[in-house]
N, C-alpha and C. Protein backbone atom coordinates (compact mmCIF):
# COMPACT_ATOMS: atom_id res chain seq x y z
N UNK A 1 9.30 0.27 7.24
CA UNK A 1 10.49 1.04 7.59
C UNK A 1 11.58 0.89 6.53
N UNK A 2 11.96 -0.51 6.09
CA UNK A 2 13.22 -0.86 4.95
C UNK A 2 12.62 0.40 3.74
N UNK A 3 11.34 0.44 3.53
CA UNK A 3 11.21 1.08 2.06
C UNK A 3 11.18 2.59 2.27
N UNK A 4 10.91 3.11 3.84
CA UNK A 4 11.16 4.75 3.48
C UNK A 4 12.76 4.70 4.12
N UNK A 5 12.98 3.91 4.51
CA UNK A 5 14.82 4.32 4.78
C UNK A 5 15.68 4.20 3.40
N UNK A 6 14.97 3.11 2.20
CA UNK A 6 15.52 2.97 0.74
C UNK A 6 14.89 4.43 0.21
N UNK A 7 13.88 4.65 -0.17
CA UNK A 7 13.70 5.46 -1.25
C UNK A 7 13.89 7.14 -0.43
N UNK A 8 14.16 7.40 1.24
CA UNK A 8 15.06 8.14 1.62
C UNK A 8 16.28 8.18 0.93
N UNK A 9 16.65 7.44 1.17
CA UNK A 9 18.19 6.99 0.80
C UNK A 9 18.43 7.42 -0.89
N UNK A 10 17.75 6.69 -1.65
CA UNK A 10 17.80 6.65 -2.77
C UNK A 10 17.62 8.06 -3.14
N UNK A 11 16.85 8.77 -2.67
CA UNK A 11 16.89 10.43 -2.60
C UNK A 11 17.29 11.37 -2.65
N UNK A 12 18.03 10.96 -1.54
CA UNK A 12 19.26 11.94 -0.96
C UNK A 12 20.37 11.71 -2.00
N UNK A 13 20.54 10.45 -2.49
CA UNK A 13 21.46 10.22 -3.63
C UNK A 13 21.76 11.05 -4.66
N UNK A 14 20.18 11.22 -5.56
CA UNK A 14 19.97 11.87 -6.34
C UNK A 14 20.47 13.74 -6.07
N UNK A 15 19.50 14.04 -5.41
CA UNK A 15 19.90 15.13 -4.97
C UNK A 15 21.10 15.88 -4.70
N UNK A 16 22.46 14.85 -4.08
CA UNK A 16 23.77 15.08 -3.73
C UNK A 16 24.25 15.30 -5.34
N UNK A 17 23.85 14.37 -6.13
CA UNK A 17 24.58 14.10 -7.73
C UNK A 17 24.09 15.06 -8.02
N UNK A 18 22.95 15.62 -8.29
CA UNK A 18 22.52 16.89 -9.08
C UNK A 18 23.12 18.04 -9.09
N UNK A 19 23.35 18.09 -6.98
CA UNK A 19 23.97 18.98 -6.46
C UNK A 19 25.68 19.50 -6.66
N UNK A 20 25.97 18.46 -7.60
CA UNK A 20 27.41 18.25 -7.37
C UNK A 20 27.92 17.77 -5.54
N UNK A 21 27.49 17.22 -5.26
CA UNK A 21 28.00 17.08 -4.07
C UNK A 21 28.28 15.09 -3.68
N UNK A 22 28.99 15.01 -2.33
CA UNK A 22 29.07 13.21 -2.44
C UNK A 22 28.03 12.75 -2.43
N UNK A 23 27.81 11.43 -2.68
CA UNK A 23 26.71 11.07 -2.55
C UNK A 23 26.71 10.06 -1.45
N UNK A 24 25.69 9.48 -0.30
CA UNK A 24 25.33 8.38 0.90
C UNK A 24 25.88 7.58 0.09
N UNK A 25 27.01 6.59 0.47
CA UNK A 25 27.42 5.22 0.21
C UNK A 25 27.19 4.42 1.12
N UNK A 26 26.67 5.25 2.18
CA UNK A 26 26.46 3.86 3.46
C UNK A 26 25.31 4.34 4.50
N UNK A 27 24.77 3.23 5.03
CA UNK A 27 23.38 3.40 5.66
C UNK A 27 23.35 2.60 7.01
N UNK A 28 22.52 3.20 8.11
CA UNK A 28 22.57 1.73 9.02
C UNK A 28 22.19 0.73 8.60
N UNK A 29 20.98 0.79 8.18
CA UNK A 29 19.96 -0.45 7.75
C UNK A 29 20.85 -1.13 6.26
N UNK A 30 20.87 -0.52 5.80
CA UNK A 30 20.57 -0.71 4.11
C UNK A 30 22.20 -1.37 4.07
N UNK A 31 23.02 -1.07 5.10
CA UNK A 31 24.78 -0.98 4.53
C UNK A 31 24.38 -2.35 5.02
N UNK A 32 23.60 -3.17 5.74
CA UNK A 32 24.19 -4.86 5.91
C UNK A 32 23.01 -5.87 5.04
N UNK A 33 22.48 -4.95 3.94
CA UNK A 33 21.56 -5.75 3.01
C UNK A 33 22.36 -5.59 1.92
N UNK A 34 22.34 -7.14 1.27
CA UNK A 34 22.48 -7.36 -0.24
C UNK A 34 21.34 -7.99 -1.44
N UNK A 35 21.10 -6.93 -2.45
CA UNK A 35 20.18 -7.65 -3.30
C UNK A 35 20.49 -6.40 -4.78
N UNK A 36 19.69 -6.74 -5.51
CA UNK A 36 19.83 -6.06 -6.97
C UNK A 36 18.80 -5.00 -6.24
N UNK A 37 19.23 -3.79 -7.43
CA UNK A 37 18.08 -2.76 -7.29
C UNK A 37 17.95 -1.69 -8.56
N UNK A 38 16.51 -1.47 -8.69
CA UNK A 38 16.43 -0.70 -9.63
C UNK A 38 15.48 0.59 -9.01
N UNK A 39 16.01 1.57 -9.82
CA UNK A 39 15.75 2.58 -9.05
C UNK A 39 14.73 2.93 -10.58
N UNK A 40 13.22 3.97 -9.92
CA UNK A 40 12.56 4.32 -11.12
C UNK A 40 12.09 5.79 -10.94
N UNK A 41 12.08 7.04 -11.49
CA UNK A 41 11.58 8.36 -11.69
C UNK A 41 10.36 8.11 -12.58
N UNK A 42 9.39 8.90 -11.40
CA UNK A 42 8.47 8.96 -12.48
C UNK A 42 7.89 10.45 -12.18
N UNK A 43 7.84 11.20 -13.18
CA UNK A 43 7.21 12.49 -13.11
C UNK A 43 5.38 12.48 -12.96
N UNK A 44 4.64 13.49 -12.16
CA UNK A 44 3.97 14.00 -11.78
C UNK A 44 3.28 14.94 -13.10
N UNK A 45 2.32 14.28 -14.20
CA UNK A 45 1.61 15.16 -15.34
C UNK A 45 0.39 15.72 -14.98
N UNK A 46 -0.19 16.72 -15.01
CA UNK A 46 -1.30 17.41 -14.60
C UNK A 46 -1.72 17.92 -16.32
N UNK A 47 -3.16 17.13 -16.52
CA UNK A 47 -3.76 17.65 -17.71
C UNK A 47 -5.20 16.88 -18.06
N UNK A 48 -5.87 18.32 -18.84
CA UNK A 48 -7.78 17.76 -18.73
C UNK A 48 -8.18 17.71 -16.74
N UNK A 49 -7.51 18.30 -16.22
CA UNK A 49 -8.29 17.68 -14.60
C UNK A 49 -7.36 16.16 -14.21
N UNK A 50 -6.85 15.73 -15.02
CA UNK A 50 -6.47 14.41 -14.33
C UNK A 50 -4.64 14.66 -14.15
N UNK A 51 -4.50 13.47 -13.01
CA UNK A 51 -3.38 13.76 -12.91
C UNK A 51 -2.77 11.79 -13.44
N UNK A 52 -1.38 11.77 -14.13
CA UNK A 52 -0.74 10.68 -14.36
C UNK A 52 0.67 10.76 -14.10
N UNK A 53 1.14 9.50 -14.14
CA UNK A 53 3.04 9.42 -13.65
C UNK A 53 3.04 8.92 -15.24
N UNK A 54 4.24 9.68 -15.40
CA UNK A 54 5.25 9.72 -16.62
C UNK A 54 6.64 8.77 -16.13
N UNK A 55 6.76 7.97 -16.82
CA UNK A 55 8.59 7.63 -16.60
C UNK A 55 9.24 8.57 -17.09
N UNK A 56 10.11 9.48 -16.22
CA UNK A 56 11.41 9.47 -16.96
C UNK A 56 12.17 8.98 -16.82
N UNK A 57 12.49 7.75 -16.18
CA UNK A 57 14.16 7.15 -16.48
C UNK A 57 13.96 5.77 -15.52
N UNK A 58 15.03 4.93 -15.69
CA UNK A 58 14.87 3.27 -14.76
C UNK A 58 16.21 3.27 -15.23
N UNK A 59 16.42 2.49 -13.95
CA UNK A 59 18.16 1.65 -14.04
C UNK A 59 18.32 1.52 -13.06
N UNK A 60 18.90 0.17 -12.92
CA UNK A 60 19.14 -0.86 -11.91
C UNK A 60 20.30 -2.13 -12.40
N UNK A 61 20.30 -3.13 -11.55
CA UNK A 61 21.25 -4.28 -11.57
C UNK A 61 20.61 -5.04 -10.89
N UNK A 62 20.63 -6.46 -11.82
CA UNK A 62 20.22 -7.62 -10.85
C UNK A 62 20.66 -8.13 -9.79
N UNK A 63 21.59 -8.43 -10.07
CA UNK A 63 22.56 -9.01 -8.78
C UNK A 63 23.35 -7.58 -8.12
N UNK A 64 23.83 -8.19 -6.61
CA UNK A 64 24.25 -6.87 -5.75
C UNK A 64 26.04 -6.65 -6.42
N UNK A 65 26.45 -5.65 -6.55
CA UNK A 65 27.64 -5.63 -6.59
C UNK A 65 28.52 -5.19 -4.66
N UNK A 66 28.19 -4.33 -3.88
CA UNK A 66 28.50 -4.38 -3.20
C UNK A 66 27.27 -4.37 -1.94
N UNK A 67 26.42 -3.55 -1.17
CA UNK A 67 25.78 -3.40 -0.46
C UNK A 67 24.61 -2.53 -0.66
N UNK A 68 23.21 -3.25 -0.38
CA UNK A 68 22.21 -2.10 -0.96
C UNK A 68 22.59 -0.58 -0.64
N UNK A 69 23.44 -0.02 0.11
CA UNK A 69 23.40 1.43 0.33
C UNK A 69 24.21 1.63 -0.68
N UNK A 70 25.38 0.73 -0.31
CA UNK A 70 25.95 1.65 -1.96
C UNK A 70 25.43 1.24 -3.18
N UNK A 71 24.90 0.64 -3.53
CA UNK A 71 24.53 0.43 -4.73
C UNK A 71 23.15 0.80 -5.14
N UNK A 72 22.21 1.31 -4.12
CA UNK A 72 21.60 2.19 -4.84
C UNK A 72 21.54 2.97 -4.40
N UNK A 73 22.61 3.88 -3.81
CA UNK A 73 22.94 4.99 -4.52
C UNK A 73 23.75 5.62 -5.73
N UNK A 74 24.83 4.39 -5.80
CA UNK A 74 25.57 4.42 -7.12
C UNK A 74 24.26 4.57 -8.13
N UNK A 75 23.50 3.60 -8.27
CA UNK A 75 22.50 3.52 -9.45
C UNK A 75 21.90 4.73 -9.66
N UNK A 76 20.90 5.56 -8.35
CA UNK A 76 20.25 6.67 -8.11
C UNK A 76 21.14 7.49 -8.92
N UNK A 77 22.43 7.61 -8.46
CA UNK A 77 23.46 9.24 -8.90
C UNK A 77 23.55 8.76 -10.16
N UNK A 78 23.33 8.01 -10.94
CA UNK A 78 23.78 7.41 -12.75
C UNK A 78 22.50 7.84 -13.16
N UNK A 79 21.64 7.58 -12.67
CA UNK A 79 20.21 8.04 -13.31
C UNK A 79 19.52 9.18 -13.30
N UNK A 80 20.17 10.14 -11.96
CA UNK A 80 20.16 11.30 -11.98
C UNK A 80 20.61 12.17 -13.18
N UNK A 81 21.96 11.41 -13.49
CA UNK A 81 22.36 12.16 -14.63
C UNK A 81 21.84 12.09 -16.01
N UNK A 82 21.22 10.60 -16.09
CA UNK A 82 20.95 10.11 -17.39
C UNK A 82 19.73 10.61 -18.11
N UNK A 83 19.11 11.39 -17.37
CA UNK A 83 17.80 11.59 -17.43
C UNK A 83 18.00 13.44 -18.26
N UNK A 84 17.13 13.68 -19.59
CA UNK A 84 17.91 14.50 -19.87
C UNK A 84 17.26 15.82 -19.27
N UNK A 85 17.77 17.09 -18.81
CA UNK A 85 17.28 18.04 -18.66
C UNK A 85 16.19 17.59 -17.15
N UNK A 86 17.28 16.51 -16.44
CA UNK A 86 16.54 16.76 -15.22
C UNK A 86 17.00 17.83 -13.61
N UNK A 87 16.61 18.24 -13.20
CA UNK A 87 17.30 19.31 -12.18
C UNK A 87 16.76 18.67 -10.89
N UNK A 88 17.40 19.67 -10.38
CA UNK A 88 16.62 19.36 -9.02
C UNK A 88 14.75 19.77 -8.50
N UNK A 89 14.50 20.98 -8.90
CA UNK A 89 13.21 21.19 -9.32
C UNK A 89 11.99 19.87 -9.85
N UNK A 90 12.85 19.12 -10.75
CA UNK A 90 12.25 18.23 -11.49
C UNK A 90 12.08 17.14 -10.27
N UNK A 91 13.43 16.52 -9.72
CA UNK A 91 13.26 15.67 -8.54
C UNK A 91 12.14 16.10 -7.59
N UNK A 92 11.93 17.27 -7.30
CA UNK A 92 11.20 17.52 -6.27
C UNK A 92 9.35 17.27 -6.52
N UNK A 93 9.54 17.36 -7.86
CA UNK A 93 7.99 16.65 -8.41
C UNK A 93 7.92 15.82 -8.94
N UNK A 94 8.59 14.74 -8.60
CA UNK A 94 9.05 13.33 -8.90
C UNK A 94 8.85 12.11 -7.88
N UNK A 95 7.80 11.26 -8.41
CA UNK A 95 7.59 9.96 -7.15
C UNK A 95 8.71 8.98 -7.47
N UNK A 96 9.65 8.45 -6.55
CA UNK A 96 10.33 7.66 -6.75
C UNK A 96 10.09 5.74 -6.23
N UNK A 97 10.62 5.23 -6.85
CA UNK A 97 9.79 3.62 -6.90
C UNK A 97 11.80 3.00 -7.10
N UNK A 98 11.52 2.11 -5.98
CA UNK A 98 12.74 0.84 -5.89
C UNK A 98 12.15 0.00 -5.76
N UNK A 99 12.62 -1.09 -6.44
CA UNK A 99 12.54 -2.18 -6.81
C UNK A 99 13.67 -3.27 -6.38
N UNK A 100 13.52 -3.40 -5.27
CA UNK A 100 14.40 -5.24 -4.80
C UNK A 100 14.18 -6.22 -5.71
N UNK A 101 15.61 -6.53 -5.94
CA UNK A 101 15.75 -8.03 -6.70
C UNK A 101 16.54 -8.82 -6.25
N UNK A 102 15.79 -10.02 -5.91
CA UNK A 102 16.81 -10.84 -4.74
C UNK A 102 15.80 -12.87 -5.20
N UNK A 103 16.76 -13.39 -5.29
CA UNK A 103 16.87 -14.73 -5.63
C UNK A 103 16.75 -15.43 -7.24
N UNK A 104 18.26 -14.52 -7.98
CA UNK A 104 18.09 -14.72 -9.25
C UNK A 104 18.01 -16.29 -9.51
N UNK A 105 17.64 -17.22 -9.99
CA UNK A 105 17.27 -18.80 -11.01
C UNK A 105 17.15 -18.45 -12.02
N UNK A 106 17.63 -19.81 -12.87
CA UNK A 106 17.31 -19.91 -14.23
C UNK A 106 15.41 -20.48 -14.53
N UNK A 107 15.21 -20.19 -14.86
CA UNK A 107 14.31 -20.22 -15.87
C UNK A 107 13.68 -20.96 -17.03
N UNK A 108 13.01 -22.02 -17.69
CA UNK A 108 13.29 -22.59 -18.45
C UNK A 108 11.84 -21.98 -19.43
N UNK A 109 11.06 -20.90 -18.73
CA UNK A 109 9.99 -20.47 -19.42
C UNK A 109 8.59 -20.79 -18.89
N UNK A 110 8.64 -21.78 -18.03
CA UNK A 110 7.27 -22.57 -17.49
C UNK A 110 6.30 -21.07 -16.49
N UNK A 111 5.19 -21.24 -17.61
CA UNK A 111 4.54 -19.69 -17.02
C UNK A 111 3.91 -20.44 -16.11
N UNK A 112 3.03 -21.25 -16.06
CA UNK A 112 2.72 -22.22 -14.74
C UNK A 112 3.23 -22.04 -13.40
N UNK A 113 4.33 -21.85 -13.24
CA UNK A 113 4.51 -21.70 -11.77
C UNK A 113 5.53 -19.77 -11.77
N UNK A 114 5.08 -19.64 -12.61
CA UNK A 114 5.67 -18.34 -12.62
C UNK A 114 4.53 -17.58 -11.50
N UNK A 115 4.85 -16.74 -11.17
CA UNK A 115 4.54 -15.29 -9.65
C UNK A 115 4.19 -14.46 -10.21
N UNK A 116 2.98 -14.26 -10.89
CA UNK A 116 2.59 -12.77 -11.72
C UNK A 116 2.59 -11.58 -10.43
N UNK A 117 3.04 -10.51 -10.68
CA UNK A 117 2.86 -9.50 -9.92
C UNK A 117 4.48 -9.45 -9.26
N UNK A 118 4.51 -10.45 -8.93
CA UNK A 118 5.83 -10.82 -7.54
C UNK A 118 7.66 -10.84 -8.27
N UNK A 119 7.31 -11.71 -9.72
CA UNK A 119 8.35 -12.03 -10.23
C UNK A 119 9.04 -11.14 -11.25
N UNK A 120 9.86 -10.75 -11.26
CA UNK A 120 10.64 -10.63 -12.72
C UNK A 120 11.36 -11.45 -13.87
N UNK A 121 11.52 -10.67 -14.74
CA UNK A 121 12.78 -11.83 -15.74
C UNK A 121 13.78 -11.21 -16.37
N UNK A 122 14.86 -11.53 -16.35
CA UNK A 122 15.90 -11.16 -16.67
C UNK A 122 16.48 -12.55 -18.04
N UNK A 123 16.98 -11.86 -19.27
CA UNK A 123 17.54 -12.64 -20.24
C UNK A 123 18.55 -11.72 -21.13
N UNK A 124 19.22 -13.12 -21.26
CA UNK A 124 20.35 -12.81 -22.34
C UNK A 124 20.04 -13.83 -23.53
N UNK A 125 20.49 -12.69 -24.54
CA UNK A 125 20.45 -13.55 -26.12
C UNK A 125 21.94 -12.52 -26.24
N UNK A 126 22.70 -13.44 -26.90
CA UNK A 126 23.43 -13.03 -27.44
C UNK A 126 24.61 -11.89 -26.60
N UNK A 127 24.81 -10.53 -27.08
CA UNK A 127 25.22 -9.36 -26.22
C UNK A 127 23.62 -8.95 -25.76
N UNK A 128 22.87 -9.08 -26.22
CA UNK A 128 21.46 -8.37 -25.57
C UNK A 128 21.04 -8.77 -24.50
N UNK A 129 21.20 -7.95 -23.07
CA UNK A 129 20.48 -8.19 -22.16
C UNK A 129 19.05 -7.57 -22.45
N UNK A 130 18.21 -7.92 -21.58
CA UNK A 130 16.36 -7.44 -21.09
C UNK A 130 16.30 -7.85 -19.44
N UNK A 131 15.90 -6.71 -19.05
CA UNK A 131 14.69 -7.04 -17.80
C UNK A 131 13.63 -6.50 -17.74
N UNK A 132 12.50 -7.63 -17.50
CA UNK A 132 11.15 -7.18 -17.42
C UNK A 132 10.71 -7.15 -16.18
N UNK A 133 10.60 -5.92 -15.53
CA UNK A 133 10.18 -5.61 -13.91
C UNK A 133 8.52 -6.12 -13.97
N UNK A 134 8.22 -6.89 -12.70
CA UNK A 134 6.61 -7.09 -12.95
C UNK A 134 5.48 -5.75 -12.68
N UNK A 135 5.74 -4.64 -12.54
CA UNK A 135 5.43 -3.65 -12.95
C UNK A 135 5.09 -3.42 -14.66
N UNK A 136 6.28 -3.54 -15.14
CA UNK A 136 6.48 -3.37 -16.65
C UNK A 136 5.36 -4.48 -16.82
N UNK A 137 5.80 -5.68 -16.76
CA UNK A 137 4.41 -6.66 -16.93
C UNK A 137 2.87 -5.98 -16.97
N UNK A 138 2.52 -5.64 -15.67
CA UNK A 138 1.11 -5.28 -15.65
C UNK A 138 0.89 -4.27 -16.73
N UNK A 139 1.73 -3.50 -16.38
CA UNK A 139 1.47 -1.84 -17.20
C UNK A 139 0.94 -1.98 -18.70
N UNK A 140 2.02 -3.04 -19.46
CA UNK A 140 1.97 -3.68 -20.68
C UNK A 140 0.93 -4.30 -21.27
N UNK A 141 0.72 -5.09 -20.40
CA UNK A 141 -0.40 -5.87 -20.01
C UNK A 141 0.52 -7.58 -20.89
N UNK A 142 1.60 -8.03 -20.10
CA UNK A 142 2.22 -8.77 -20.83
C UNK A 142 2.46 -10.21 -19.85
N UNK A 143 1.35 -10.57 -19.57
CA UNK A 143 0.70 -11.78 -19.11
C UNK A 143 1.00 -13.00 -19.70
N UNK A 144 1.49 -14.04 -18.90
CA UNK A 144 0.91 -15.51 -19.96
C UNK A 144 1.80 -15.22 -21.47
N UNK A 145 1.86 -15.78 -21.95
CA UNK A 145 2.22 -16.36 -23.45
C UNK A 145 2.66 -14.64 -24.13
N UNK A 146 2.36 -13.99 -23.74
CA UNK A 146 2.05 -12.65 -23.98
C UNK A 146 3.61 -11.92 -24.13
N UNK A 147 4.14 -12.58 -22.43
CA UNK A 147 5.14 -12.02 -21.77
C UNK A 147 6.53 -12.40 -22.57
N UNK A 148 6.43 -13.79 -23.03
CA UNK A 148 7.36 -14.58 -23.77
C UNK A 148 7.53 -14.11 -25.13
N UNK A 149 6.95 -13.83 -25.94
CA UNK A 149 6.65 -12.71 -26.99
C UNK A 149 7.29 -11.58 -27.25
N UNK A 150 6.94 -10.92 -26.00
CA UNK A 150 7.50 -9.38 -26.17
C UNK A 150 9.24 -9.78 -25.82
N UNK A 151 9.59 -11.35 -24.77
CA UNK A 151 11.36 -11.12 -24.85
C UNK A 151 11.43 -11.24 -25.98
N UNK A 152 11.09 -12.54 -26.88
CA UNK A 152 11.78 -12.54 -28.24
C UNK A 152 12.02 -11.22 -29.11
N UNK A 153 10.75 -10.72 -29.51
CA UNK A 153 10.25 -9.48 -29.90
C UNK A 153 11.28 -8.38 -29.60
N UNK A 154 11.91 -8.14 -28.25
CA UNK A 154 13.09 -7.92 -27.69
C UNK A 154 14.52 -8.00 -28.33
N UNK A 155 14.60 -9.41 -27.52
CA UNK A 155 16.39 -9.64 -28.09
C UNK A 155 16.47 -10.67 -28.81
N UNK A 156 15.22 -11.28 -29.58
CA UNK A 156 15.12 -12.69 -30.40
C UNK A 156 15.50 -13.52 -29.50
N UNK A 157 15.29 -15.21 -30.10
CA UNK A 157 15.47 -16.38 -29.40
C UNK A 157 16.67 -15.87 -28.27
N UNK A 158 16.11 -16.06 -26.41
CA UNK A 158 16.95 -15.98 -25.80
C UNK A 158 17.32 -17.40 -25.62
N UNK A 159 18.77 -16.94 -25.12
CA UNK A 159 20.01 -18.28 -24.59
C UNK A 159 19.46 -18.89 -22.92
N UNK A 160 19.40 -17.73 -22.52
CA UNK A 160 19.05 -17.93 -20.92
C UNK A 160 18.50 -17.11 -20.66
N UNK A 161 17.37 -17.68 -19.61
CA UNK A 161 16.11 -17.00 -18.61
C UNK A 161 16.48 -16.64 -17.00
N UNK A 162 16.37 -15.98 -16.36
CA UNK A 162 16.47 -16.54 -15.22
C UNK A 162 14.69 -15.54 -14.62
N UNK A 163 14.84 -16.04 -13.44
CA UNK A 163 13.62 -15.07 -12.68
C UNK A 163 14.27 -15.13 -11.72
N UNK A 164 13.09 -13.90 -10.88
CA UNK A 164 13.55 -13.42 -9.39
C UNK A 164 12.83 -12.55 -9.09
N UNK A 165 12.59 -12.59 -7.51
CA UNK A 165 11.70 -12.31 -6.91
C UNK A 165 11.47 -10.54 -6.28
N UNK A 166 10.81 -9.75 -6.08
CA UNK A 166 10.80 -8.66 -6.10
C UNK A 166 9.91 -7.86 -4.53
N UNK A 167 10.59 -6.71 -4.27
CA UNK A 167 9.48 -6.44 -3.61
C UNK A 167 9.87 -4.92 -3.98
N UNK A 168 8.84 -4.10 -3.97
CA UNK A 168 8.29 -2.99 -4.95
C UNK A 168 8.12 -1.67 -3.72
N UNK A 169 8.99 -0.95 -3.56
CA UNK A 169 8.60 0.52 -2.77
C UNK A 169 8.26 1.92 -3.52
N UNK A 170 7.54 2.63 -2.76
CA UNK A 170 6.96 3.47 -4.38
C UNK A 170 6.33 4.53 -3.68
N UNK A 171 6.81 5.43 -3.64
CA UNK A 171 6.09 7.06 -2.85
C UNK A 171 4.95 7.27 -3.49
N UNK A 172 3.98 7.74 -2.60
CA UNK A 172 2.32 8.09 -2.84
C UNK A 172 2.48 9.63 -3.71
N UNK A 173 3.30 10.28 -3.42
CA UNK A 173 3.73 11.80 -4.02
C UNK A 173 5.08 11.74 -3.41
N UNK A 174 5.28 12.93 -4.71
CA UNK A 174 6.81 13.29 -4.31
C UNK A 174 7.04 13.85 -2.89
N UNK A 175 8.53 12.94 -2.22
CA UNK A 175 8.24 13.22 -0.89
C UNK A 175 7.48 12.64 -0.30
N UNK A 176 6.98 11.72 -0.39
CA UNK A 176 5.59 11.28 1.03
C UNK A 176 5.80 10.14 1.17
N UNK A 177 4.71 9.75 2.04
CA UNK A 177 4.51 8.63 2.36
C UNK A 177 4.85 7.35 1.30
N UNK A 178 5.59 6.46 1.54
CA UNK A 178 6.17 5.48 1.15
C UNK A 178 5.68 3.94 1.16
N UNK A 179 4.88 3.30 0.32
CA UNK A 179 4.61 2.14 0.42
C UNK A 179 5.01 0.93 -0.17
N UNK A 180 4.45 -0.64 0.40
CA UNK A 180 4.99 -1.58 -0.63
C UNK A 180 4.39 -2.24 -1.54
N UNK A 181 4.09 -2.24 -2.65
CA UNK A 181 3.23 -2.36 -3.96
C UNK A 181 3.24 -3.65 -3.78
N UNK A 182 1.69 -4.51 -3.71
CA UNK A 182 1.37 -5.26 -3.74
C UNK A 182 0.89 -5.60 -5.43
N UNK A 183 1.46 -5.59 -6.68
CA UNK A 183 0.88 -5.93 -8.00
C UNK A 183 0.21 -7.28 -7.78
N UNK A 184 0.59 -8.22 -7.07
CA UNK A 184 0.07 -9.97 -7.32
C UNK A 184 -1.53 -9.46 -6.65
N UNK A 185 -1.64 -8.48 -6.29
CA UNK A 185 -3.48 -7.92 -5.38
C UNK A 185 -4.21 -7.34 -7.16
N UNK A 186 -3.48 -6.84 -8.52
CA UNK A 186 -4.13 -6.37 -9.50
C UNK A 186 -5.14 -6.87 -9.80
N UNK A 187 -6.33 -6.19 -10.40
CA UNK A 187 -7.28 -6.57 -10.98
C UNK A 187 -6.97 -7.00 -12.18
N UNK A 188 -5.27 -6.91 -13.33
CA UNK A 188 -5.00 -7.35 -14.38
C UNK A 188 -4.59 -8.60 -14.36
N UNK A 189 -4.21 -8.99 -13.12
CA UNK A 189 -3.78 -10.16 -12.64
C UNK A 189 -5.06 -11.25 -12.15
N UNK A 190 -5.28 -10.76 -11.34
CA UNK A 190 -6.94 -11.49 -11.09
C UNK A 190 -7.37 -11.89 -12.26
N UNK A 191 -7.84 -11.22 -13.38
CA UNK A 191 -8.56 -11.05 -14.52
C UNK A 191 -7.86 -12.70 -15.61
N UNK A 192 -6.36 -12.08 -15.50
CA UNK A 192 -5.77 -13.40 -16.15
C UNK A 192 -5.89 -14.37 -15.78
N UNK A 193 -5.30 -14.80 -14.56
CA UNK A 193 -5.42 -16.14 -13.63
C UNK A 193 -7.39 -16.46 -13.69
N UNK A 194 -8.20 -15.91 -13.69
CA UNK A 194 -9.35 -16.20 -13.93
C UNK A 194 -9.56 -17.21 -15.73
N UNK A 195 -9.33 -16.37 -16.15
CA UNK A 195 -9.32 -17.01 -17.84
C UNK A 195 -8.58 -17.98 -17.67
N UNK A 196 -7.21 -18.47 -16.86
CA UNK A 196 -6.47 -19.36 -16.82
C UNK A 196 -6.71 -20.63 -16.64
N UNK A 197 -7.39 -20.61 -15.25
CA UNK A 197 -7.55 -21.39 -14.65
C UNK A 197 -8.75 -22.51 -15.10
């Protein structure tokens, strides 16, 4: 129920911003939850017979600034816009994916007890922030020793790590049915922790 009342929500956001119109700042459910959120578009490609999701656009915040309703919809209506040459048309063949972020820690790098699938990371070097959604992880394929790499690779030697924990909502098609992405169930994950262990 929390993930089709969010990526409802997160929806209607979009849609109001496109529309020129206000956007939902407040929710039953959602107005007495606090956590980070990132909101993700991904377009619907049809080609050769197969069909794939395209990103067009991500943005989010780790930590809550005020209440998940408003804040992701604040985020939703920023990304609506940011996205170039997106309309409403485009939304409507668009699967949308939120991402909860809730129990930021520091970090000291120890992949050992790190949460493949479950966790994220968030770092600062310098002015350079990074977050790596564990989505982004799998997709990458940025596992293990792998993962630590691509931050440097990033924003060079970071100052501070932190992690935090995630839970992943993500429409089956644009419009539909709404589920909660289990990544720590991957076969890319399995596969690693096998060699690991």
């Amino acid at each position: 129920m929390l993930g089709h009342d969010l990526v409802s929500h997160v929806r209607s956001a979009m849609l109001n911003k496109l529309r020129g119109l206000p956007v939902p700042e407040s929710h039953p459910v959602l107005s007495q939850l606090r956590a980070g959120v990132f909101v993700t578009v991904e377009s619907i490609v049809r080609s050769g017979g197969y069909e794939r999701r395209e990103v067009r656009g991500s943005l989010g915040i780790v930590e809550p600034f005020k209440d998940l309703a408003f804040d992701s919809a604040k985020v939703a209506a920023k990304l609506a816009l940011s996205i170039p040459r997106f309309t409403e048309f485009d939304l409507r063949r668009s699967v949308i994916e939120v991402t909860l972020v809730e129990g930021l820690r520091e970090w000291g790098g120890d992949l050992g007890s790190f949460e493949w699938g479950r966790e994220g990371v968030y770092v600062i070097a310098g002015n350079k922030k990074l977050v790596v959604l564990p989505q982004t992880m799998i997709e990458r394929r940025l596992l293990g020793p792998a993962l630590l790499r691509y931050i440097e690779s990033m924003v060079g030697a970071p100052e501070r790590m932190y992690k935090f924990a995630t839970r992943i909502f993500y429409e089956l098609r644009p419009e539909g049915e709404v589920i909660e992405r289990e990544l720590w169930k991957s076969r890319v994950i399995r596969q690693y922790l096998e060699v690991v262990r």
